[in-house]
PDB file of N, CA and C in Angstrom:
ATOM      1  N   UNK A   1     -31.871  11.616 -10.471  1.00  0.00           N
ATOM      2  CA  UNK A   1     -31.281  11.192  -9.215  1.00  0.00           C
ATOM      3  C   UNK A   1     -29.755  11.254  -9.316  1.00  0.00           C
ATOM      4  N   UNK A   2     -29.279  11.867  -8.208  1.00  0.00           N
ATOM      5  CA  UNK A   2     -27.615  12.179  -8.383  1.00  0.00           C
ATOM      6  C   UNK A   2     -26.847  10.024  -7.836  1.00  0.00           C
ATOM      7  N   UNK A   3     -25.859  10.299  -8.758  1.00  0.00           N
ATOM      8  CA  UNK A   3     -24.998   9.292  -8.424  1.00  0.00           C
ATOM      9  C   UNK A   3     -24.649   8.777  -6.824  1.00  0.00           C
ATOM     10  N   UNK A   4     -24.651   7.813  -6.730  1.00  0.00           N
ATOM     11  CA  UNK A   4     -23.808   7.125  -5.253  1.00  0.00           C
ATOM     12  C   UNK A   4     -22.866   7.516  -5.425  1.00  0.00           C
ATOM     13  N   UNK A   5     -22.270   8.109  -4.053  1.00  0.00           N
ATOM     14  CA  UNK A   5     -20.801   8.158  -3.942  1.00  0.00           C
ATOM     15  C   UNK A   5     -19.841   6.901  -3.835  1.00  0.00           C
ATOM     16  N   UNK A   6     -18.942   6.710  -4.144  1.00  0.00           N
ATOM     17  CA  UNK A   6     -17.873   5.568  -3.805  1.00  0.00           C
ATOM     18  C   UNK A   6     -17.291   5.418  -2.174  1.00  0.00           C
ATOM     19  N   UNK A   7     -17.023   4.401  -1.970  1.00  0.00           N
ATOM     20  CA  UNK A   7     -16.643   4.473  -0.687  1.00  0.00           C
ATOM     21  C   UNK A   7     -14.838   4.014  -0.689  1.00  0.00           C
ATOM     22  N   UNK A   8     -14.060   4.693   0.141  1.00  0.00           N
ATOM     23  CA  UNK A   8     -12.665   4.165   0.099  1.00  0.00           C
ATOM     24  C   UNK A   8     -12.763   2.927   0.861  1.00  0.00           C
ATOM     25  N   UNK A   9     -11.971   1.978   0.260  1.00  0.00           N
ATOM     26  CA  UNK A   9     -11.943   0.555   1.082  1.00  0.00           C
ATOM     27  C   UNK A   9     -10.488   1.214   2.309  1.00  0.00           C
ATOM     28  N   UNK A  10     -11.023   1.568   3.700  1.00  0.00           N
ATOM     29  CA  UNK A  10     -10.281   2.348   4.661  1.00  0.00           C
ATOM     30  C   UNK A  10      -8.666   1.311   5.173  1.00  0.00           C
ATOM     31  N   UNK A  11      -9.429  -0.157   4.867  1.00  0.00           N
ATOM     32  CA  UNK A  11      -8.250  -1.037   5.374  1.00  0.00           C
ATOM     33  C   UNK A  11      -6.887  -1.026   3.930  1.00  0.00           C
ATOM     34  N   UNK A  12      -7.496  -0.687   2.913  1.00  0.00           N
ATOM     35  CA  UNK A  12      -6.229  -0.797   2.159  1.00  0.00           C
ATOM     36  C   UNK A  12      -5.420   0.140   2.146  1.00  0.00           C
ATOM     37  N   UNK A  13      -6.583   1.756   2.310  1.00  0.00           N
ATOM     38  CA  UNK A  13      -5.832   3.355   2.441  1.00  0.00           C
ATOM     39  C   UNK A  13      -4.919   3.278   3.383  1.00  0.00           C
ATOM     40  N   UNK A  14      -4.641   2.465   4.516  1.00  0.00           N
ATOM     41  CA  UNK A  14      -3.894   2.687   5.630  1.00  0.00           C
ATOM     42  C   UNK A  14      -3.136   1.793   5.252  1.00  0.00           C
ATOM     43  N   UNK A  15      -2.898   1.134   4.597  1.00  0.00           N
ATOM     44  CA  UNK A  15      -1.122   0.097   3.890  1.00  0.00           C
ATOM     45  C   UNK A  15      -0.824   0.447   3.152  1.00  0.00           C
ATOM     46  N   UNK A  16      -1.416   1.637   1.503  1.00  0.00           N
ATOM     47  CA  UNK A  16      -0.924   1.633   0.422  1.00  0.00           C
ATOM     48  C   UNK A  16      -0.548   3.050   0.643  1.00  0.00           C
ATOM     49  N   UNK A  17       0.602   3.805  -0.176  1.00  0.00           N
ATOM     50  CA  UNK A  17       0.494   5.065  -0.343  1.00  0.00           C
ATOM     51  C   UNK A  17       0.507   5.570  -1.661  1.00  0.00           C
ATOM     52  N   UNK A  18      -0.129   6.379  -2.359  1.00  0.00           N
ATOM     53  CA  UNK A  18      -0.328   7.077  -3.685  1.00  0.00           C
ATOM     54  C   UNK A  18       0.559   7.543  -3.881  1.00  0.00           C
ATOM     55  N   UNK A  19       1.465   7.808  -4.509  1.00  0.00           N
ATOM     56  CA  UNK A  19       2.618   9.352  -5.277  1.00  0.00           C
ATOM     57  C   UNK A  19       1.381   9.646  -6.346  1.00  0.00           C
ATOM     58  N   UNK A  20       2.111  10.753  -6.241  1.00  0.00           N
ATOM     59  CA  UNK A  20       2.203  12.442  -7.433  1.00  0.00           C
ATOM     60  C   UNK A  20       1.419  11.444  -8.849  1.00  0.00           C
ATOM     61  N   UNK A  21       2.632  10.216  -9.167  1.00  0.00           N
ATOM     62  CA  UNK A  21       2.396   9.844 -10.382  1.00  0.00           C
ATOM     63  C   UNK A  21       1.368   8.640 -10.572  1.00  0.00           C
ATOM     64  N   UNK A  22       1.134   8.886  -9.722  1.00  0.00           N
ATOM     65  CA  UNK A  22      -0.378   7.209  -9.668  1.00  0.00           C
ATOM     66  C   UNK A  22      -0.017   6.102  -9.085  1.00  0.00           C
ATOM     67  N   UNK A  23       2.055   6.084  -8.646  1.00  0.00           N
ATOM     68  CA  UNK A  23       2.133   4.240  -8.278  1.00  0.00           C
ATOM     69  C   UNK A  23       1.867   4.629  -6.969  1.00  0.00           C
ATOM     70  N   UNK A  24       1.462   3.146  -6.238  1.00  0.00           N
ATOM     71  CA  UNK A  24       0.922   2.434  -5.236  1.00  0.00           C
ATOM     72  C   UNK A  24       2.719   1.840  -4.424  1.00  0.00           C
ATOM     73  N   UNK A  25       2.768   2.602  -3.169  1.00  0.00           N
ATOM     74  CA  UNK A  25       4.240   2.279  -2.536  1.00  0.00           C
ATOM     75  C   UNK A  25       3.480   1.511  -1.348  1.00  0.00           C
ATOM     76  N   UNK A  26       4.203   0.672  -0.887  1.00  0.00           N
ATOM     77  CA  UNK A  26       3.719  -0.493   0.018  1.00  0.00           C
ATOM     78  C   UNK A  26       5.177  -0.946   0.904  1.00  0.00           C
ATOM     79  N   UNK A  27       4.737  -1.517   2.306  1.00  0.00           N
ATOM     80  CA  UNK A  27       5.710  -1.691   2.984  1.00  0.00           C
ATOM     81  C   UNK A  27       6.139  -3.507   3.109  1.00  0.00           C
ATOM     82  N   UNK A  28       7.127  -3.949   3.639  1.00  0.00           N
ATOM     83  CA  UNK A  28       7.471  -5.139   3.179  1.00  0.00           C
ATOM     84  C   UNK A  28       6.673  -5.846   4.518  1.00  0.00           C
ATOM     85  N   UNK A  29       6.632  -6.629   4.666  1.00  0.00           N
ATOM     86  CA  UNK A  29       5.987  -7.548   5.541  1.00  0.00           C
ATOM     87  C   UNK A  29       6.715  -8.079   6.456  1.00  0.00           C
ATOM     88  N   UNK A  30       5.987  -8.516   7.510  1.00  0.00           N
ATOM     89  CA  UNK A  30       7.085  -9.577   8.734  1.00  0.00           C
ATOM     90  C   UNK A  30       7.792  -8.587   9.455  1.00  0.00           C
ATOM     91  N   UNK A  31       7.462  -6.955  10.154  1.00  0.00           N
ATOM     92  CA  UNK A  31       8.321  -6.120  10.326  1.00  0.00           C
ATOM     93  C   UNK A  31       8.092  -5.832  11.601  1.00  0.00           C
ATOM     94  N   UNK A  32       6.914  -6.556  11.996  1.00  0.00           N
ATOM     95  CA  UNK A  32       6.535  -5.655  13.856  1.00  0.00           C
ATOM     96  C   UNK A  32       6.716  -6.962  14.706  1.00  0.00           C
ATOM     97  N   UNK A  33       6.822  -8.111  14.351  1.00  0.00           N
ATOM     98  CA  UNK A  33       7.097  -9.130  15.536  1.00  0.00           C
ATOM     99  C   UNK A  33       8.088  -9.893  15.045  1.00  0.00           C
ATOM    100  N   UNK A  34       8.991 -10.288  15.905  1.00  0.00           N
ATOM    101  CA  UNK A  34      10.257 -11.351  15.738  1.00  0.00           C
ATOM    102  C   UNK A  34      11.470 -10.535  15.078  1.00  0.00           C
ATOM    103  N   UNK A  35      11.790  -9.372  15.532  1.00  0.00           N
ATOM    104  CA  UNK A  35      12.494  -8.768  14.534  1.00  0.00           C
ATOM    105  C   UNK A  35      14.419  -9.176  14.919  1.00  0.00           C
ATOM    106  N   UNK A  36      14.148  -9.762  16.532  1.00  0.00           N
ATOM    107  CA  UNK A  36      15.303  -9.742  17.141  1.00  0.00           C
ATOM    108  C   UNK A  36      15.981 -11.429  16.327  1.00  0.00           C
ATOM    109  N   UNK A  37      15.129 -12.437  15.648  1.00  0.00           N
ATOM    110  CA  UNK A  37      15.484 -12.927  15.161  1.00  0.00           C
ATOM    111  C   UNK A  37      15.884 -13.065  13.713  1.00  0.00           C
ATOM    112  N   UNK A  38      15.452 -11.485  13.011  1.00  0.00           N
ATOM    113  CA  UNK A  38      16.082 -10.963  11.401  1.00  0.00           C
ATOM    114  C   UNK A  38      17.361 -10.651  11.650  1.00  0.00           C
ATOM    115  N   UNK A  39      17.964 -10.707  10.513  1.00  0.00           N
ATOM    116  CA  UNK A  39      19.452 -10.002  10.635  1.00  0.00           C
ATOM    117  C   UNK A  39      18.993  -8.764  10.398  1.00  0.00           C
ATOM    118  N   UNK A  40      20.097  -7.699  10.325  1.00  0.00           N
ATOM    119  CA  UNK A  40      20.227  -6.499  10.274  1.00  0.00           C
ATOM    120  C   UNK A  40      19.683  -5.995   9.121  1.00  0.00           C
ATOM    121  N   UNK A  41      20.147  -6.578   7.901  1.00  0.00           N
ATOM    122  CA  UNK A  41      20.352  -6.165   6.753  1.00  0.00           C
ATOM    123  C   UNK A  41      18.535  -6.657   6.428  1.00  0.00           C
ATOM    124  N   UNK A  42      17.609  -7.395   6.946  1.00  0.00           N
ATOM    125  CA  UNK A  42      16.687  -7.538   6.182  1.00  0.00           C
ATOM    126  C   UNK A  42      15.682  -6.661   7.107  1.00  0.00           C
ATOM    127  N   UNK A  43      15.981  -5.823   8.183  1.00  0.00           N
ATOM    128  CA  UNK A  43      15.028  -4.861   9.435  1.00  0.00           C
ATOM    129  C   UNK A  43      15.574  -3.847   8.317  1.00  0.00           C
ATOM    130  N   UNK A  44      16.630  -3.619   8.083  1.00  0.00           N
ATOM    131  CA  UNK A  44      16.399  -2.074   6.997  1.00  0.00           C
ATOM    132  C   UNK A  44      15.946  -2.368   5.778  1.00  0.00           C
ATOM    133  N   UNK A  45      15.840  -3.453   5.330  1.00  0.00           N
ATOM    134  CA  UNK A  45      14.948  -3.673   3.702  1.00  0.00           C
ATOM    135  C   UNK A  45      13.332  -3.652   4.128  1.00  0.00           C
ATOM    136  N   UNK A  46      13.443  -4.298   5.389  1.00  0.00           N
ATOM    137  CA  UNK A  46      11.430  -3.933   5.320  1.00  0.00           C
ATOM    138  C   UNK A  46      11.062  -2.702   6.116  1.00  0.00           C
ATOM    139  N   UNK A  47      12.378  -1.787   6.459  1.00  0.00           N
ATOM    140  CA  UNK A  47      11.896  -0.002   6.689  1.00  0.00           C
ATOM    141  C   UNK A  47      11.515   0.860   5.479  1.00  0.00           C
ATOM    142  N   UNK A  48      11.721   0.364   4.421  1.00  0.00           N
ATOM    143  CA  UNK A  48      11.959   0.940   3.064  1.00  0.00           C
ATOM    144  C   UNK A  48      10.281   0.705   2.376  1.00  0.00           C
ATOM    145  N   UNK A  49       9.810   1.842   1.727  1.00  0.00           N
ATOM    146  CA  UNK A  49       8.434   1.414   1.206  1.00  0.00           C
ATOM    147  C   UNK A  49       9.615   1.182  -0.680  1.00  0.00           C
ATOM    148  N   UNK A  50       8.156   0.434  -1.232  1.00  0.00           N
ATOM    149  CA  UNK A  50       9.027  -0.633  -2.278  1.00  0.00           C
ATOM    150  C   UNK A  50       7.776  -0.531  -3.501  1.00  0.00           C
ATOM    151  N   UNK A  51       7.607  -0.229  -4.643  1.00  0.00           N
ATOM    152  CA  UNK A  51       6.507  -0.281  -5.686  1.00  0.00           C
ATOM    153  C   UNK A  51       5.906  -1.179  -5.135  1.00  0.00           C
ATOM    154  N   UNK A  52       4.679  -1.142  -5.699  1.00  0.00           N
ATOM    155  CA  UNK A  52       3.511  -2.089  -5.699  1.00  0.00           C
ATOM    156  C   UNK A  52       3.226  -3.145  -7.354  1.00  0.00           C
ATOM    157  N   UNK A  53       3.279  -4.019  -7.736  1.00  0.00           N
ATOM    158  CA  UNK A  53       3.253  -5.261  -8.857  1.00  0.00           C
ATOM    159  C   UNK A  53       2.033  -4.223  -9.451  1.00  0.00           C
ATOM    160  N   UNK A  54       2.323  -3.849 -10.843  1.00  0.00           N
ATOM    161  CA  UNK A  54       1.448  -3.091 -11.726  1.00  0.00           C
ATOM    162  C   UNK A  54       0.264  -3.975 -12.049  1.00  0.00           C
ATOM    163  N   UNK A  55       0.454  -5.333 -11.917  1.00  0.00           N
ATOM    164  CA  UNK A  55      -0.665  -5.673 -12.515  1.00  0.00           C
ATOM    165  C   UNK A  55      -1.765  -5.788 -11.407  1.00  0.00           C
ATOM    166  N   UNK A  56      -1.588  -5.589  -9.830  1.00  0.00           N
ATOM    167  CA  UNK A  56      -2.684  -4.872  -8.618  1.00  0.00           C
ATOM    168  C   UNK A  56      -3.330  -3.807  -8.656  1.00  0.00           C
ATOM    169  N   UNK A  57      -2.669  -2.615  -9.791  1.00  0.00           N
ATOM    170  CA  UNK A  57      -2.965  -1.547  -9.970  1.00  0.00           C
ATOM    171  C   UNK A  57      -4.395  -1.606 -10.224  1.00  0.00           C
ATOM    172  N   UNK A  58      -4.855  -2.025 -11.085  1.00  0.00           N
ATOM    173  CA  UNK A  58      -6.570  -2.113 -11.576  1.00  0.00           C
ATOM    174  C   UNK A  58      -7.467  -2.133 -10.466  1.00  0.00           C
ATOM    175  N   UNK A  59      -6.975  -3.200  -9.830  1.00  0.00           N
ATOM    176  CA  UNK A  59      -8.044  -3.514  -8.403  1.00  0.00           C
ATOM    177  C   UNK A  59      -7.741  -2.362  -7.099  1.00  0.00           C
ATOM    178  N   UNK A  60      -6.697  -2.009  -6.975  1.00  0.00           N
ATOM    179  CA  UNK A  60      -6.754  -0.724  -6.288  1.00  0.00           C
ATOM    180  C   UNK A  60      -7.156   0.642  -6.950  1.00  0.00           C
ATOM    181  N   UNK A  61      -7.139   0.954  -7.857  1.00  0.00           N
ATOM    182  CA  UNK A  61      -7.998   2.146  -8.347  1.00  0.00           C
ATOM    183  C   UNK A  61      -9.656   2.184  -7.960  1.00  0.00           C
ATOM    184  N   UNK A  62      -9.980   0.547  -8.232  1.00  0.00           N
ATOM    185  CA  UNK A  62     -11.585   0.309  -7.423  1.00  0.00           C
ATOM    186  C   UNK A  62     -11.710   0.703  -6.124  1.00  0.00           C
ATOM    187  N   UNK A  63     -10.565   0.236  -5.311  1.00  0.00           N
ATOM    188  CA  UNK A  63     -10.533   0.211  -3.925  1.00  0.00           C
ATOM    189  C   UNK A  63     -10.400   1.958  -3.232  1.00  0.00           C
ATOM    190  N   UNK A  64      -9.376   2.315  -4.151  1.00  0.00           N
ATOM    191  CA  UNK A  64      -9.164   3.775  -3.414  1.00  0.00           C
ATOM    192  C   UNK A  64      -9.855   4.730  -4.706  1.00  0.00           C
ATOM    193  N   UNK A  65     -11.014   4.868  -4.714  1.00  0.00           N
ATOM    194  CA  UNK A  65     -11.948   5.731  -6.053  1.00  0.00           C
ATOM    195  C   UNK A  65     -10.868   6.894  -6.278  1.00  0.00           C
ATOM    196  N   UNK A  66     -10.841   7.430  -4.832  1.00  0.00           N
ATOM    197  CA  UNK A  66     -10.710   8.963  -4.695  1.00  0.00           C
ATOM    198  C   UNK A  66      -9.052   9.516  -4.450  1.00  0.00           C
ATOM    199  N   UNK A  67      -8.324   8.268  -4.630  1.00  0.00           N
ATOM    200  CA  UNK A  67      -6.835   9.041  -4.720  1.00  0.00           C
ATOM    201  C   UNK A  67      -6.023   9.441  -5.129  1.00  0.00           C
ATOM    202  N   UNK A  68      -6.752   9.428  -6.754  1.00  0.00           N
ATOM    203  CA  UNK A  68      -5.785  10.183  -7.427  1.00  0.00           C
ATOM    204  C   UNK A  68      -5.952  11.463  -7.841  1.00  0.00           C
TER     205      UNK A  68
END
């Protein structure tokens, strides 16, 4: 009997992005409502995607089988 396929967990594929080299780039939070009450300087820090904490890495390799 051939193997089950894996399934991508679809809600994390659409927040995380893969590079070339395996890290996990992620966007900062708090960025689509209340923005008129951020200053300036923190609406361009959460336009910026930012590494992802290596030690999440494990549990997203489960999550996204197929992205690397």
């Amino acid at each position: 009997m051939p193997k089950q396929k894996l399934k991508t967990h679809k809600a994390m594929a659409k927040r995380v992005k893969v590079t070339a080299g395996g890290k996990f780039l992620r966007r900062k939070i708090a960025i689509n409502h209340l923005r008129r009450n951020k200053s300036p300087q923190a609406v361009r820090s959460m336009d910026k995607t930012f590494p992802l904490a290596t030690a999440d890495t494990r549990r997203l390799k489960r999550l996204l089988p197929y992205a690397f």
